[in-house]
Protein backbone atom coordinates (compact mmCIF):
# COMPACT_ATOMS: atom_id res chain seq x y z
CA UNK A 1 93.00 -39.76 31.55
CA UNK A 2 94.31 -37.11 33.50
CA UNK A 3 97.97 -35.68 31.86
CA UNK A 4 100.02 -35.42 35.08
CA UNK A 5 103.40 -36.19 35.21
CA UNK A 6 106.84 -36.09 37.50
CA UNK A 7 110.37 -34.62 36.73
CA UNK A 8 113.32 -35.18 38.66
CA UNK A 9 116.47 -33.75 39.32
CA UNK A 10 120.41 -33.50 38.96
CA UNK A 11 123.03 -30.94 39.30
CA UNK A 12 126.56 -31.76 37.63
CA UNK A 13 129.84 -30.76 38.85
CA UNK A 14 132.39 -29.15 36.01
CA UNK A 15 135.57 -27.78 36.89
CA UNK A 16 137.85 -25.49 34.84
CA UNK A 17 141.53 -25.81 34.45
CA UNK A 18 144.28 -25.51 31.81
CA UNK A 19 145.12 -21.72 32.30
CA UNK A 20 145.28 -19.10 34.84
CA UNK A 21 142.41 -17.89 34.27
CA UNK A 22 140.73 -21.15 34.12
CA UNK A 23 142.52 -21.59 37.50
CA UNK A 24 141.11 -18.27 38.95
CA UNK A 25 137.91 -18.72 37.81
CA UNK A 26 137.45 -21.60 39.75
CA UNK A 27 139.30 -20.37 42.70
CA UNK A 28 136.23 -17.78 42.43
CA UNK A 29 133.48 -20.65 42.55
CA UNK A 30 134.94 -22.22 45.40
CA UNK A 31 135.30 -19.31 47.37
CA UNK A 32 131.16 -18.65 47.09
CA UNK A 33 130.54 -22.02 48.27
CA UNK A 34 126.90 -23.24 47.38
CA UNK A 35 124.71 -23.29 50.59
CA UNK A 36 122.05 -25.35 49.55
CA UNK A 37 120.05 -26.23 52.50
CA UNK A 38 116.71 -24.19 53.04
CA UNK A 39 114.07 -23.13 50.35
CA UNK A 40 114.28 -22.23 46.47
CA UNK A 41 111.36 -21.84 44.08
CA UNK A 42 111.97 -21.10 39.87
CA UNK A 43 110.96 -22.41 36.88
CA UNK A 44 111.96 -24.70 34.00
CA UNK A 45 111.62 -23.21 30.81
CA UNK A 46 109.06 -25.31 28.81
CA UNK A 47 108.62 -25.19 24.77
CA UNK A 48 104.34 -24.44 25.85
CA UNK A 49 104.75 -22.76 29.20
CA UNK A 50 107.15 -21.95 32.31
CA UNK A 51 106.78 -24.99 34.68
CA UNK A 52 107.30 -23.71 38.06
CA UNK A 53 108.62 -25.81 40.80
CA UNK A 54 109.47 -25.89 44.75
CA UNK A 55 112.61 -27.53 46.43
CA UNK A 56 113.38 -27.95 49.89
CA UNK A 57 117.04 -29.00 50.99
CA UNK A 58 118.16 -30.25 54.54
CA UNK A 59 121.80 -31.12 55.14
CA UNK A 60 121.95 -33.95 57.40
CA UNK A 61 124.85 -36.17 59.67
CA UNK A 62 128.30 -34.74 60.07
CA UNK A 63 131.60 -35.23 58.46
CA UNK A 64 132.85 -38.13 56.19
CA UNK A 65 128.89 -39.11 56.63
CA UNK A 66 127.09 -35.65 56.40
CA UNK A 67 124.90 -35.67 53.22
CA UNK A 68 121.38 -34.26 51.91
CA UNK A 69 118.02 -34.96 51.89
CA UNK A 70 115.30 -33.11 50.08
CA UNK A 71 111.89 -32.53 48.33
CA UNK A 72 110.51 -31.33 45.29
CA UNK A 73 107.33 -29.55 44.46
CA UNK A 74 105.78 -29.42 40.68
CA UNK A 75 102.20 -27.24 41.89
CA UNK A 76 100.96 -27.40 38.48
CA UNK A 77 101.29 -31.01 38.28
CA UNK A 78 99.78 -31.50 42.14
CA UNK A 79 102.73 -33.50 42.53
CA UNK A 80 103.89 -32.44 46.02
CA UNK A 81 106.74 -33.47 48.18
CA UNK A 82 108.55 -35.83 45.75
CA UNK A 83 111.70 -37.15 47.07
CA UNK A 84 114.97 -36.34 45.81
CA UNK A 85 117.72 -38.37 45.86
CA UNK A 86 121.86 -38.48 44.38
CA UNK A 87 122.14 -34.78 46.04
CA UNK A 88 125.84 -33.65 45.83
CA UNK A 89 127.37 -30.32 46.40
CA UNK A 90 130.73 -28.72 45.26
CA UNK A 91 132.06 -24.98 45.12
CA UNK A 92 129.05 -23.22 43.79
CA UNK A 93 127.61 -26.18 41.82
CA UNK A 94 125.17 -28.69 42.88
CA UNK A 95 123.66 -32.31 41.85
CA UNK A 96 120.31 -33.90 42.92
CA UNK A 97 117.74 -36.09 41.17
CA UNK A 98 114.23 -37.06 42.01
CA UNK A 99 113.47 -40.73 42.51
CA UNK A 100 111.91 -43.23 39.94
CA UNK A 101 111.30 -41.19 36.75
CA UNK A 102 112.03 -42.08 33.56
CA UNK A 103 114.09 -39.89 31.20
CA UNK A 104 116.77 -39.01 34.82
CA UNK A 105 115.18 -35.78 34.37
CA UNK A 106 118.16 -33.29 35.20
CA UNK A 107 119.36 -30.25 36.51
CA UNK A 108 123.08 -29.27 35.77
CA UNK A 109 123.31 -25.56 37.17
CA UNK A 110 125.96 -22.57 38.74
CA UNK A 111 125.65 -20.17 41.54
CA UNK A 112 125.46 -16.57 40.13
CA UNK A 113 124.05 -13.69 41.71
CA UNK A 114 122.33 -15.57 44.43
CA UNK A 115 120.18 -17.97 41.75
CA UNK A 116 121.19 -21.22 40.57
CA UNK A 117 120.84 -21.55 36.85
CA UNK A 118 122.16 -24.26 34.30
CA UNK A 119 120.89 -26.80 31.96
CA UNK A 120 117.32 -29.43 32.56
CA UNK A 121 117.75 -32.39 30.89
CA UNK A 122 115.34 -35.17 29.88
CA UNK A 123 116.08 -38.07 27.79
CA UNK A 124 116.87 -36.15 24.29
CA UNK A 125 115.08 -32.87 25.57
CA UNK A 126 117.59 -29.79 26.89
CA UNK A 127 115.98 -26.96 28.37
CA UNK A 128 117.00 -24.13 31.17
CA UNK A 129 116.20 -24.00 34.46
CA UNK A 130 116.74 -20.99 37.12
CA UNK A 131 116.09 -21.44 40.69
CA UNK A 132 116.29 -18.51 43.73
CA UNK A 133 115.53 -18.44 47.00
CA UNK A 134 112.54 -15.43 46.77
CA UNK A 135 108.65 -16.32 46.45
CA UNK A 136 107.83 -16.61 42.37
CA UNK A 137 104.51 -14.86 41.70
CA UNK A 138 102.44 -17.59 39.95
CA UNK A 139 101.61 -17.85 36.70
CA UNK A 140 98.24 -16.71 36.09
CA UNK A 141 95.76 -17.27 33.28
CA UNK A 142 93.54 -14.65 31.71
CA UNK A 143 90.37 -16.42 33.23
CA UNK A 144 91.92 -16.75 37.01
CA UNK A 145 89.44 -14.96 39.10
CA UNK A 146 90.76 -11.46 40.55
CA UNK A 147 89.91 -10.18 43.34
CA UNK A 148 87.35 -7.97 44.47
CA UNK A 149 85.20 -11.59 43.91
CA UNK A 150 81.36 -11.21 44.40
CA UNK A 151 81.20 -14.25 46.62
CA UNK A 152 82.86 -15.95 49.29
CA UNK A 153 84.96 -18.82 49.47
CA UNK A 154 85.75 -20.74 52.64
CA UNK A 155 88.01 -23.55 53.55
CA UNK A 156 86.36 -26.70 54.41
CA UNK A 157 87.32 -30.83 55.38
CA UNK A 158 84.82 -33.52 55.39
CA UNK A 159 85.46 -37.37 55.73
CA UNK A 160 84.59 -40.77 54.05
CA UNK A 161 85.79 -43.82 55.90
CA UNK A 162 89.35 -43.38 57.19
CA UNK A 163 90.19 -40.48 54.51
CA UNK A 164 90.02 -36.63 54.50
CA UNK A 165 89.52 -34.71 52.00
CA UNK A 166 90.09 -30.89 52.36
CA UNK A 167 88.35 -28.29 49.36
CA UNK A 168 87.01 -24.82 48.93
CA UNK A 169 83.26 -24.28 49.35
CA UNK A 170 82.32 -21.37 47.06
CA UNK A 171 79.07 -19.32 48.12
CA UNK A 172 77.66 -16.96 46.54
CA UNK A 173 76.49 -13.64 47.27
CA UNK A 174 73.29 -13.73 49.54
CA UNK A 175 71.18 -15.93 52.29
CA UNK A 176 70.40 -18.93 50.08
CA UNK A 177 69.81 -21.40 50.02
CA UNK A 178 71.67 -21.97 46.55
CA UNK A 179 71.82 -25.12 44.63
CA UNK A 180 74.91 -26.30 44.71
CA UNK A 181 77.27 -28.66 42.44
CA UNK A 182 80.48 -30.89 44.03
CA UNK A 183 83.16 -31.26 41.60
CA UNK A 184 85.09 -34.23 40.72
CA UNK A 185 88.30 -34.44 38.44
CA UNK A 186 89.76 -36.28 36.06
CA UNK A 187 92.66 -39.49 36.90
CA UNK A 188 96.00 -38.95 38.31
CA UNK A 189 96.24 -37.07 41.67
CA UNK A 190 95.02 -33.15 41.28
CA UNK A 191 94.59 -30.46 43.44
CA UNK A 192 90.91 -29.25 43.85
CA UNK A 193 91.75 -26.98 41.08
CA UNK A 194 92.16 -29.72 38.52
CA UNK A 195 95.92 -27.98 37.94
CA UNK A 196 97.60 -28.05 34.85
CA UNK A 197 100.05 -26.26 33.13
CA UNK A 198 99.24 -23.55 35.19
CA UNK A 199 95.33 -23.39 34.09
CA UNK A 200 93.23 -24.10 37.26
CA UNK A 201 89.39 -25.20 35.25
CA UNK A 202 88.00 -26.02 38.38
CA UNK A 203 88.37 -22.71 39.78
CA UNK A 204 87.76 -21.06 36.58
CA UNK A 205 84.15 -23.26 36.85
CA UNK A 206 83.20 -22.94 40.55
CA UNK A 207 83.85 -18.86 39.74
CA UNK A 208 81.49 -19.02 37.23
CA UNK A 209 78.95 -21.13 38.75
CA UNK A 210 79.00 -18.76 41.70
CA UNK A 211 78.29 -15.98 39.84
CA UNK A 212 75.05 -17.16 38.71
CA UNK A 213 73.72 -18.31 42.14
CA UNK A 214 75.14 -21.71 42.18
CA UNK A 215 77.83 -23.02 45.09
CA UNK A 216 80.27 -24.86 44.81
CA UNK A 217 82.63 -27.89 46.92
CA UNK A 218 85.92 -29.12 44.80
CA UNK A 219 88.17 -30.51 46.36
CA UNK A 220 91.86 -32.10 46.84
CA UNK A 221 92.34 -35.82 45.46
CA UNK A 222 93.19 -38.22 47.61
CA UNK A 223 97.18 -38.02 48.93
CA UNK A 224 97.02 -34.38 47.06
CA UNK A 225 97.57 -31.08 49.29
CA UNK A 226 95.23 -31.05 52.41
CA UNK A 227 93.85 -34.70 51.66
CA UNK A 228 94.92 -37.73 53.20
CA UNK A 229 94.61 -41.23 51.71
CA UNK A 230 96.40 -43.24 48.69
CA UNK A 231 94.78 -42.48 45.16
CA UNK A 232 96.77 -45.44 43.41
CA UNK A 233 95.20 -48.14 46.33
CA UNK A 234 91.98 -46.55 45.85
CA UNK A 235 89.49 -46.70 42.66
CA UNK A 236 86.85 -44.69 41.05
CA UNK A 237 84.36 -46.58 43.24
CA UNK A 238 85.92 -45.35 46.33
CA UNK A 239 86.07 -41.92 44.57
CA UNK A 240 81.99 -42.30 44.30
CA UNK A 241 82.05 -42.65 48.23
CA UNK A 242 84.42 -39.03 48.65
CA UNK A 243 81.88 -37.79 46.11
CA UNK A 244 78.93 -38.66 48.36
CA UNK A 245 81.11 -37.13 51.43
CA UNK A 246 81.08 -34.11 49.54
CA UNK A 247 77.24 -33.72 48.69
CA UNK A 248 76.12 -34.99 52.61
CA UNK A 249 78.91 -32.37 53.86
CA UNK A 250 76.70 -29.55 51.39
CA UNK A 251 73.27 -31.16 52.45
CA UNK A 252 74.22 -29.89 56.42
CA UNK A 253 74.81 -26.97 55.29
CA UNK A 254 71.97 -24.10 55.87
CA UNK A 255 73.00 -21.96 52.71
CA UNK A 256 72.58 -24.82 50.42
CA UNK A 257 69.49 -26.36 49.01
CA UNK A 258 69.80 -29.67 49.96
CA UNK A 259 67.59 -31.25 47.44
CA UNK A 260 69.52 -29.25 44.67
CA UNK A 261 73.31 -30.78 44.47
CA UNK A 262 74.57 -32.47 42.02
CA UNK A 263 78.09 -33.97 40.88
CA UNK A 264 79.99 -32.20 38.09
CA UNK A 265 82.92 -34.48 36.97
CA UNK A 266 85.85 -34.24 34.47
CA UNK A 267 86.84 -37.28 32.51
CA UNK A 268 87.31 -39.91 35.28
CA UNK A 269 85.08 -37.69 37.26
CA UNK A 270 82.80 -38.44 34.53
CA UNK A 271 82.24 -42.46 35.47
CA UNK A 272 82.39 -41.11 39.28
CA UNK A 273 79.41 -39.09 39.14
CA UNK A 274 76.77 -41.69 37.81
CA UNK A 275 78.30 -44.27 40.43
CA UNK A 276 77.42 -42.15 42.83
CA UNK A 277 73.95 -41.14 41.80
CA UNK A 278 72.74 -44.31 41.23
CA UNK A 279 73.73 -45.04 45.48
CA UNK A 280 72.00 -41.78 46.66
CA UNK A 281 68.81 -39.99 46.01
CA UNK A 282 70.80 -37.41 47.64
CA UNK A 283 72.37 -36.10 43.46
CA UNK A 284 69.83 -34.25 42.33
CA UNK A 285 71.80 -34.16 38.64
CA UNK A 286 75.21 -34.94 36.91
CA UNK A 287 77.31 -33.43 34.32
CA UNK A 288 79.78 -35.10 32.81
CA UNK A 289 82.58 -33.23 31.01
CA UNK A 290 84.66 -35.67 28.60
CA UNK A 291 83.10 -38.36 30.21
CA UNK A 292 83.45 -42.01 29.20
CA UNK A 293 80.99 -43.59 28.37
CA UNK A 294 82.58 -46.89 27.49
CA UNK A 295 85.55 -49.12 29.91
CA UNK A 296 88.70 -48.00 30.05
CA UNK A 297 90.07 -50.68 28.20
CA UNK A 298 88.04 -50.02 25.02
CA UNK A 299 89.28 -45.81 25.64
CA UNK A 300 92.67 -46.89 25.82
CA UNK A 301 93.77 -48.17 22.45
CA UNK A 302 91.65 -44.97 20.23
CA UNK A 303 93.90 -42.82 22.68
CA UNK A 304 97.08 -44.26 22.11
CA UNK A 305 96.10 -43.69 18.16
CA UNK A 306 94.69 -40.39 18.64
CA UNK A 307 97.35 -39.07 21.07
CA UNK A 308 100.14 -41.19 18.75
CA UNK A 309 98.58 -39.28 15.28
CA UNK A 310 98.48 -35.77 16.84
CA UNK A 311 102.16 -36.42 17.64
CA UNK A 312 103.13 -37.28 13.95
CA UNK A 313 103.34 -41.13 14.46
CA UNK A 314 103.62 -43.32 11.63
CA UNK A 315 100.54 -45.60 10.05
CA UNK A 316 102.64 -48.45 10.45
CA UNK A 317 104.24 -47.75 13.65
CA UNK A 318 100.86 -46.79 15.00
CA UNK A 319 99.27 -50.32 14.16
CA UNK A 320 102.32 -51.80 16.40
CA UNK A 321 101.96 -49.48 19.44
CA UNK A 322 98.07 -50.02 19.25
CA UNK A 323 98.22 -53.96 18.78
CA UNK A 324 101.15 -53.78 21.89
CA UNK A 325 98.08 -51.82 23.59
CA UNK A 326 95.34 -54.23 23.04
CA UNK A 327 97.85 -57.04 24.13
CA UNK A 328 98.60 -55.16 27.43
CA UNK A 329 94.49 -55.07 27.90
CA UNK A 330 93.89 -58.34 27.37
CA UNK A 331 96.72 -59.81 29.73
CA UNK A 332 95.88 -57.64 32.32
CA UNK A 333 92.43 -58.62 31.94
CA UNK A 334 92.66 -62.58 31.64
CA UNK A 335 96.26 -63.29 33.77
CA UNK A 336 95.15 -63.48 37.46
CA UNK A 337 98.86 -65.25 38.58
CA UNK A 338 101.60 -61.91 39.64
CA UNK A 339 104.26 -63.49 38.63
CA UNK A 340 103.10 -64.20 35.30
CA UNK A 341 101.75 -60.91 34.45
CA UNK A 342 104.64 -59.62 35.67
CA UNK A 343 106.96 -61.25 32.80
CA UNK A 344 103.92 -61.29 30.44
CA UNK A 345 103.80 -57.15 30.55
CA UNK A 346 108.08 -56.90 30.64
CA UNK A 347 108.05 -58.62 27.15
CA UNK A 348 105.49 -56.15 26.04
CA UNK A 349 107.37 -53.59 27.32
CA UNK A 350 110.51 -54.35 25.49
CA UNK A 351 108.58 -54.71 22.35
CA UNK A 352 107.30 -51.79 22.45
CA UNK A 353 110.68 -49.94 23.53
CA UNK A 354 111.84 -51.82 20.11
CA UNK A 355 109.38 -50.18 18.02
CA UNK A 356 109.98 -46.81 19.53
CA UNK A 357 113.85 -46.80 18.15
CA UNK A 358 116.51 -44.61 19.67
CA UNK A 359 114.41 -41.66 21.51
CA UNK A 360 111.91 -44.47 22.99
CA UNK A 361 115.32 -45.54 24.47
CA UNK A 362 116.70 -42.76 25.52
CA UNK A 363 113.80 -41.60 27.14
CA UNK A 364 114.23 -44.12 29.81
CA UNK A 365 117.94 -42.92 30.83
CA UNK A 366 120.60 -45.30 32.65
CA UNK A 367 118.09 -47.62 34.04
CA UNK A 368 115.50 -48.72 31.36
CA UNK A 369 114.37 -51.85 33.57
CA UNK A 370 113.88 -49.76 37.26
CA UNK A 371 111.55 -47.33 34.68
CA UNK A 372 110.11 -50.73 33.37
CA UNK A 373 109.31 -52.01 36.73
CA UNK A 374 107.90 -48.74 38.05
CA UNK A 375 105.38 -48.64 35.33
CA UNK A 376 104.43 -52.47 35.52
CA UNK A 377 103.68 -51.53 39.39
CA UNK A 378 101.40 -48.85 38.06
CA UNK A 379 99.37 -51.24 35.51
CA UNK A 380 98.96 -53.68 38.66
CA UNK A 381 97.76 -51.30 41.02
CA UNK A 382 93.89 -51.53 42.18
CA UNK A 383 92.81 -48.18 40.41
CA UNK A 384 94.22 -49.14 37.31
CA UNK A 385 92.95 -52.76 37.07
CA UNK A 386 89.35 -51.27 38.14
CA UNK A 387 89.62 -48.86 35.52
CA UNK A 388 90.38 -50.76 32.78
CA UNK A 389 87.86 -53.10 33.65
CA UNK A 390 84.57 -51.00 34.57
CA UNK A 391 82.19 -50.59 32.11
CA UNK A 392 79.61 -47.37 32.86
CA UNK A 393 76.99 -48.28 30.63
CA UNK A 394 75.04 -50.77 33.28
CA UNK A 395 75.20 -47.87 35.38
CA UNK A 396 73.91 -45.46 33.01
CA UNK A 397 71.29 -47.51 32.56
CA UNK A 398 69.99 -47.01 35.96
CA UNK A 399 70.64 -43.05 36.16
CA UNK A 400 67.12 -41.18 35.64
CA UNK A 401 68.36 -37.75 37.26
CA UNK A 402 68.73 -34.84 34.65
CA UNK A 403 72.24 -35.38 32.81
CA UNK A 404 74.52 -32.61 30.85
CA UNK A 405 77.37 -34.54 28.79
CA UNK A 406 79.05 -33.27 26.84
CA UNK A 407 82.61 -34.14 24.63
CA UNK A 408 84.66 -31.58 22.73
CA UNK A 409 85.32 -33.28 18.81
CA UNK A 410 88.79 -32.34 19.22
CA UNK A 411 88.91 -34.55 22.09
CA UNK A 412 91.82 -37.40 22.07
CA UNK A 413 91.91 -38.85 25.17
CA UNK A 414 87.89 -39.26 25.43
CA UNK A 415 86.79 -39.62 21.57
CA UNK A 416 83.40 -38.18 21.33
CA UNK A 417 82.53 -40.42 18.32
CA UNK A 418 83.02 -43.23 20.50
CA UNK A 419 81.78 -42.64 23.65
CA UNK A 420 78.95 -39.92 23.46
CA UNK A 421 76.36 -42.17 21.25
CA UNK A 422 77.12 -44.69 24.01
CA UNK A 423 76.30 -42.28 27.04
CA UNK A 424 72.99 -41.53 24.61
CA UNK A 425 71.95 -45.43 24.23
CA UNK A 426 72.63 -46.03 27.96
CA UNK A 427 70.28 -42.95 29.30
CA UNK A 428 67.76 -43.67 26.80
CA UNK A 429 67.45 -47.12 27.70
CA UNK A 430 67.22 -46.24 31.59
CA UNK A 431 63.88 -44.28 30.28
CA UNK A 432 65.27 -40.99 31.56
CA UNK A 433 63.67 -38.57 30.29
CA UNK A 434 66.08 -35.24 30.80
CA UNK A 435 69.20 -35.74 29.19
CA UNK A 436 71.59 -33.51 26.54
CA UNK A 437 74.35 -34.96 24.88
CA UNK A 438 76.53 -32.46 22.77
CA UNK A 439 79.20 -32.59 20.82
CA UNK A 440 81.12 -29.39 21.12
CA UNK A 441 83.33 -28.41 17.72
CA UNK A 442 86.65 -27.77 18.01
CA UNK A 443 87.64 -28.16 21.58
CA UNK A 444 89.61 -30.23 23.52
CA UNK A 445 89.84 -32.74 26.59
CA UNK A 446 90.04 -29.07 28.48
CA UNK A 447 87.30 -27.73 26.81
CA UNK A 448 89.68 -24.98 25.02
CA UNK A 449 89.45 -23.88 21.47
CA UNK A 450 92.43 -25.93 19.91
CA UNK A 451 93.98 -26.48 16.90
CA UNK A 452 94.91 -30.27 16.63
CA UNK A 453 93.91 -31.38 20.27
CA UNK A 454 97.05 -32.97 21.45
CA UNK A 455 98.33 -32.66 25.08
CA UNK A 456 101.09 -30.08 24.21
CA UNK A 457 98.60 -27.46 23.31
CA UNK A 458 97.19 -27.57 26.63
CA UNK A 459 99.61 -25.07 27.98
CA UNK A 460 100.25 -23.04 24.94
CA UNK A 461 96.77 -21.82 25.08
CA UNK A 462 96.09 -19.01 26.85
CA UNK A 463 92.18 -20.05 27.43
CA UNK A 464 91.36 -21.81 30.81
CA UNK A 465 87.74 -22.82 29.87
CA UNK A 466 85.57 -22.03 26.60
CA UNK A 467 83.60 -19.43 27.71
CA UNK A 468 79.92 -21.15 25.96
CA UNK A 469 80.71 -23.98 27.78
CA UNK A 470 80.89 -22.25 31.21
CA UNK A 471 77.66 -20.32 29.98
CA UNK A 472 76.22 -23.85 29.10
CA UNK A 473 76.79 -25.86 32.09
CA UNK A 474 75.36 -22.73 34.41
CA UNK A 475 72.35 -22.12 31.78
CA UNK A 476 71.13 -25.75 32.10
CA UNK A 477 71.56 -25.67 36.04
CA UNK A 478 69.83 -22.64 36.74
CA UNK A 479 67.32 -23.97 34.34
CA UNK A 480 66.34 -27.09 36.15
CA UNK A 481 67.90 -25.83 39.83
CA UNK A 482 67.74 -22.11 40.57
CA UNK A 483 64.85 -20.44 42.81
C-alpha cells in the first residue's frame, strides 16, 4: 500500500558525421573525455515534481577488461544503493542502467559545462534528466520544519532479534516526562520519514506532536538507511515485534512516560499497531491512519478499480484487470506447490499484459519475461503472502486500548467505505469503550486535500499533511495522555 518504486538507468552513445563540422564537433566531444567515476547528484524532471537522485561510479580492472561498477540513489523513494549495470563510456557520452526494472528506465545524456544532461526514458514516457557533480539542495515542502525548532531531536538504534533499526527520537521542550507515540509506516521499504515525492509526513507529524508536549520515535524500515534486516523476508508480524522494540526502547527512557506510548501507524502501519497492542500492555493507545481494516486480499481488487478509474480506465477493461486480480488472490491463496503457482501466475500475467494493449507492452521494455519473473518473485515472497492473507478484524476484536482511525473519502488505496465500518464492528465487538472512527472529506491516502485522489497528485500538491488532521491526532492524545 505504500507507492514506492525504482528507475534505472542508460546512457546512449551518438556520434556525428557527414560534414566538417559534424566531424569537428565530435573531434570536440572526444577531446573532453567523460570521467565518470566518483559522485553526481541531479534530478529527473517529473510531470508532478523534480525526482532527485544519487549515483556513484567506480571504474574497475584494466585494459581490454577495465569496466564500471556503480550505484544509484532515489532518496525520495528510500530506495538506496540500487545497482547499476550495462555502464559504457565514450567521448563525453555515457550509458548505464539499473538492474531488474521494468520499462529499461533510461538515461541518454552529453557532457556540457561540467553536467551531464540528455533524455530519461521509460517505456512510452520521455523526460530530461541533468546530473552534476555539486551537492543539490533538497526539495523542501512548505510544512518541512525550519530551524530554530522548539525541541530536540536525537539520533537513536534499538534492536529486535537479529535486526537494527536506527530512527530519530523527538523530545520536546522541558524535563518530562512526555507521553510519547512510535511511528510505523505504510508497505514498501521507507525511510523513517515515510518519503515520498519529496513530502516527508512523518516528520511533518513527529514536529507537530512535539510541539504540543508529545515525543516521538520513527524510524528506518527494515534494509532502509541506518536499518539492517530484509523487509521482503520479513512480514507485518515481524514489523509488530520492531514496533514493540521501539516502545520498550521509549519505556527506558527517563523523559518519557512510560505508561503513556502508543503506536501511530500509516496504512500497513495501520494492521501493525493493533498486532502489537494486543502482545503488550506496554501500548497505552493506537492510531491508525488509512488503516485496513479488512485482509489484503479483499483491499486489493477495490484498489486496482479505484486506482484503475482515477487513471481513466475503461468499464470494460476494468472488469478484466479486476477479475485477473481476484484470480491472482485466489491462486496465491489455494496453490501451495512453487512450481505450479509459478506457471499458474505467468498465464495471468500474460493475460493481463493482453488486455493492457500496446503501452502495457511497452512498459516492460526488451525483456517482458525477466520483468514477469521479477514480479512473480515479489507475489511469492513471505510479506506478500502474509499480507494478502491476514485478516485484522480477530485482532481488533481483542484491542480495548483507546483507538483514533481514521480514512480520508478520497482514499483509493484504503477505501474508507470499506474498511472503516469494519474497524467500527471489530472495536465494538471487543467491548472497547474509547474509540473514534472518522471519515475525513476530501483527502487522500496522504491525508492531503486532493482533487481526484490518485497517486499522481501526491507530488503535485504542495501540502505535506492536512493541517486538522495534525490538530486532530495531537487534540485526542493530549486529551487522554498529557499531564
Amino acid at each position: 500500500m505504500g507507492s514506492w518504486f525504482r528507475i534505472p538507468v542508460l546512457v546512449l552513445l551518438v556520434i556525428a558525421a557527414g560534414s566538417p563540422a559534424a566531424a569537428q564537433e565530435t573531434v570536440d566531444r572526444l577531446t573532453a573525455a567523460l570521467d565518470l567515476s566518483g559522485h553526481w547528484e541531479g534530478e529527473i524532471a517529473l510531470p508532478e515534481a523534480a525526482l532527485q537522485v544519487m549515483l556513484d561510479f567506480e571504474r574497475i580492472g584494466e585494459g581490454e577488461t577495465a569496466g564500471w561498477t556503480g550505484v544509484i540513489d532515489i532518496p525520495s523513494q528510500s530506495a538506496i544503493g540500487l545497482p547499476l549495470e550495462n555502464i559504457s563510456v565514450e567521448g563525453d557520452r555515457a550509458r548505464f542502467s539499473i538492474a531488474g526494472v521494468s520499462g529499461v528506465p533510461t538515461f541518454a545524456g552529453t557532457l556540457r559545462d561540467g553536467e551531464l544532461t540528455g533524455d530519461f526514458t521509460q517505456g512510452a514516457a520521455r523526460l530530461s534528466f541533468r546530473l552534476g557533480r555539486d551537492a543539490i539542495e533538497v526539495a523542501r515542502r512548505p510544512q518541512d520544519p525550519r530551524p530554530p525548532l522548539p525541541y530536540r531531536e536525537e539520533e537513536v538504534t534499538y534492536t529486535n532479534g537479529e535486526v537494527t533499526l536506527a530512527g530519530t527520537l523527538t523530545l520536546p521542550a522541558g524535563p518530562g516526562p512526555f507521553p510519547a507515540a512510535v511511528l510505523v509506516s505504510g508497505s514498501g521499504p521507507q525511510n523513517r520519514d515515510e518519503e515520498i515525492f519529496n513530502h516527508r509526513p512523518f516528520r511533518v507529524l513527529a514536529d507537530a506532536l512535539a510541539r504540543r508536549g508529545i515525543a516521538v520515535l520513527r524510524s528506518d524500515d527494515r534494509g532502509v538507511g541506518g536499518s539492517s534486516g530484509d523487509i521482503n523476508a520479513s512480514t507485518t508480524s515481524d514489523f509488530a515485534g520492531d514496533a514493540l522494540a521501539a516502545v520498550a526502547l521509549l519505556g527506558s527512557r527517563s523523559e518519557i512516560a512510560a505508561e503513556r506510548i502508543g503506536i501511530i501507524g500509516h496504512s500497513e502501519g495501520g494492521l501493525v499497531g493493533p498486532l502489537a497492542a494486543v502482545r503488550s500492555d506496554a501500548v497505552a493507545y493506537v492510531v491508525l491512519l488509512a488503516g485496513p481494516g479488512v485482509s489484503g486480499g479483499e483491499i486489493l481488487p477495490l484498489q486496482n478499480r479505484r486506482l484503475a478509474e482515477a487513471a481513466g480506465g475503461d468499464a470494460a477493461g476494468l472488469d478484466a484487470q479486476v477479475e485477473l486480480v481476484e484470480r491472482m488472490i485466489g491462486l496465491l491463496r489455494d496453490e501451495d506447490d512453487e512450481e505450479t503457482l509459478r506457471a499458474g501466475l505467468h498465464g495471468l500475467a500474460m493475460q493481463q499484459l493482453e488486455l493492457g494493449g500496446e503501452a502495457a507492452r511497452e512498459a516492460l521494455g526488451d525483456n517482458p519475461e525477466a520483468v514477469i519473473g521479477e514480479q512473480i518473485d515479489r507475489f511469492l515472497t513471505p510479506w506478500f503472502r502474509y499480507f494478502l492473507n491476514y485478516d485484522p478484524r480477530p485482532t481488533l476484536r481483542r484491542l480495548r486500548v483507546p483507538v483514533l482511525a481514521l480514512v480520508g473519502t478520497l482514499d483509493l488505496q484504503v477505501d474508507a467505505e470499506q474498511n472503516l465500518p469494519e474497524i467500527e464492528r471489530a472495536l465494538t465487538a471487543a467491548g472497547n469503550t474509547d474509540f473514534t472512527a472518522l471519515r475525513l472529506e476530501g483527502l487522500n491516502h496522504l491525508f492531503q486535500h486532493a482533487t481526484t485522489g490518485a497517486v499522481i497528485e501526491y507530488g503535485q500538491i504542495e501540502e505535506t499533511m492536512a493541517p486538522e488532521v495534525l490538530e486532530l491526532i495531537g487534540d485526542w492524545i493530549t486529551q487522554r495522555f498529557a499531564g
